[in-house]
Protein backbone atom coordinates (compact mmCIF):
# COMPACT_ATOMS: atom_id res chain seq x y z
CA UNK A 1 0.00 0.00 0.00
CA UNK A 2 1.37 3.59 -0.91
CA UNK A 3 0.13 6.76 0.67
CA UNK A 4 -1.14 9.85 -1.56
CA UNK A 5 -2.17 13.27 -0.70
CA UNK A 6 -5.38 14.82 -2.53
CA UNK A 7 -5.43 18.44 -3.21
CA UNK A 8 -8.44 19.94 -4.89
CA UNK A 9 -10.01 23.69 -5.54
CA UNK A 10 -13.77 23.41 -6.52
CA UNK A 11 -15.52 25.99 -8.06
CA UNK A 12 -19.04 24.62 -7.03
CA UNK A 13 -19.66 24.24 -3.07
CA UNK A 14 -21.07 20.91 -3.83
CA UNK A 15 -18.11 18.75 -2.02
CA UNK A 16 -19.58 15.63 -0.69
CA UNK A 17 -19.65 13.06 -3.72
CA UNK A 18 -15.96 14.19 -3.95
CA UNK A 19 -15.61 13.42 -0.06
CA UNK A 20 -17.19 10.59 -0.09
CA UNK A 21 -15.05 8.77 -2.80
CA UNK A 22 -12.06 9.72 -0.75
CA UNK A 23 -13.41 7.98 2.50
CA UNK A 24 -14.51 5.05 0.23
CA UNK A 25 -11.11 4.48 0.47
CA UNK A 26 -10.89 3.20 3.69
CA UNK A 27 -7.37 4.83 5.51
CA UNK A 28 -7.79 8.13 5.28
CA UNK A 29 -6.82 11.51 7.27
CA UNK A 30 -8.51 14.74 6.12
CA UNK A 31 -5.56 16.84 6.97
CA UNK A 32 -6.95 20.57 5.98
CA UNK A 33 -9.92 21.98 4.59
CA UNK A 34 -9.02 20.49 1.02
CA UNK A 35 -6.30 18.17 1.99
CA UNK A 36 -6.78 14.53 2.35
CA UNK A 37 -4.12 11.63 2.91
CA UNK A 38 -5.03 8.08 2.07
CA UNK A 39 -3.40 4.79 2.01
CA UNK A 40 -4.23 2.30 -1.23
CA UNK A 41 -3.25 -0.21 -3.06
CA UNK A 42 -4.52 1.96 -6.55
CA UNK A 43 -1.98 4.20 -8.11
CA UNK A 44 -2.26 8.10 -8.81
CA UNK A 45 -3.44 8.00 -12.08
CA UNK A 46 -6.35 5.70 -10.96
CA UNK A 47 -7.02 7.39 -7.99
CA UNK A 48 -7.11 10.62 -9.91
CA UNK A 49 -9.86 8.70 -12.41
CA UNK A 50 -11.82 7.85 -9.65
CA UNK A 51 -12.16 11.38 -8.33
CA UNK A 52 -12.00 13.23 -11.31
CA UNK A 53 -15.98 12.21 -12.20
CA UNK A 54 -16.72 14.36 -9.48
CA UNK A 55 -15.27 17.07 -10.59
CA UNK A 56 -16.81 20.03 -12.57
CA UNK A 57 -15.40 22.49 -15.43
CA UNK A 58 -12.89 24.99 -13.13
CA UNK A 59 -12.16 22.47 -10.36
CA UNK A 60 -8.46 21.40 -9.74
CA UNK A 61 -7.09 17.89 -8.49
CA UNK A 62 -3.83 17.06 -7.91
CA UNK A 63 -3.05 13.74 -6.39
CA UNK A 64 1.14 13.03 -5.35
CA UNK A 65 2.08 10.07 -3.79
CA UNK A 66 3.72 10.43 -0.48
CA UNK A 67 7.31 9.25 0.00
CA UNK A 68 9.39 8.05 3.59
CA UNK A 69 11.06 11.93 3.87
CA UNK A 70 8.49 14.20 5.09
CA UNK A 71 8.11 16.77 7.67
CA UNK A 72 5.02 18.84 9.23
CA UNK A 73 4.11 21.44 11.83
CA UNK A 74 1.41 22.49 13.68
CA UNK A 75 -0.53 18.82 13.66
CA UNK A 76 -2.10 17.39 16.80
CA UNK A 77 0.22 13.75 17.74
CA UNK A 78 -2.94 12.06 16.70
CA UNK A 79 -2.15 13.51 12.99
CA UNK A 80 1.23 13.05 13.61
CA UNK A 81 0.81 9.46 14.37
CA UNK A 82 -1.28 8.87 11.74
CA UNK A 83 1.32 9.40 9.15
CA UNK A 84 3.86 7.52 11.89
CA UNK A 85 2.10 4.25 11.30
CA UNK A 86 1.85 4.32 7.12
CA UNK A 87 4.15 2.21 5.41
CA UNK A 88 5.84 3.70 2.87
């Protein structure tokens, strides 16, 4: 399983079929308003498909896989730990 952070800017204020896909996936941590971390065994490009139908004309996606080196601030040790405990 890999780890990929999901950053999107919708035009329309209609965000839950977009949220929901993303918990679908199971392992998740919504890290900031439009932020989300998940853990799956699908690559980028399918994750991307997956979101992407729930997406209208002016919204942005970008999905990046997460590698070992990383670094944050300002996070609760719950959120902290959360990352701790992906394997990567």
């Amino acid at each position: 399983m890999a780890v990929y952070c999901i950053s999107y800017d919708l035009k329309s204020d209609n965000y839950s079929a977009l949220i929901e896909s993303i918990k679908a996936y199971g392992f998740y941590w919504h890290q900031s308003e439009s932020t989300w971390f998940i853990e799956t065994t699908q690559g980028a490009k399918q994750i991307l498909e997956n979101l992407n139908r729930h997406l209208k004309k002016g919204d942005k996606i970008l999905v990046i896989k997460v590698q070992k080196n990383w670094w944050a601030a300002g996070h609760t040790e719950e959120e902290y730990q959360w990352m701790r405990e992906r394997n990567f």
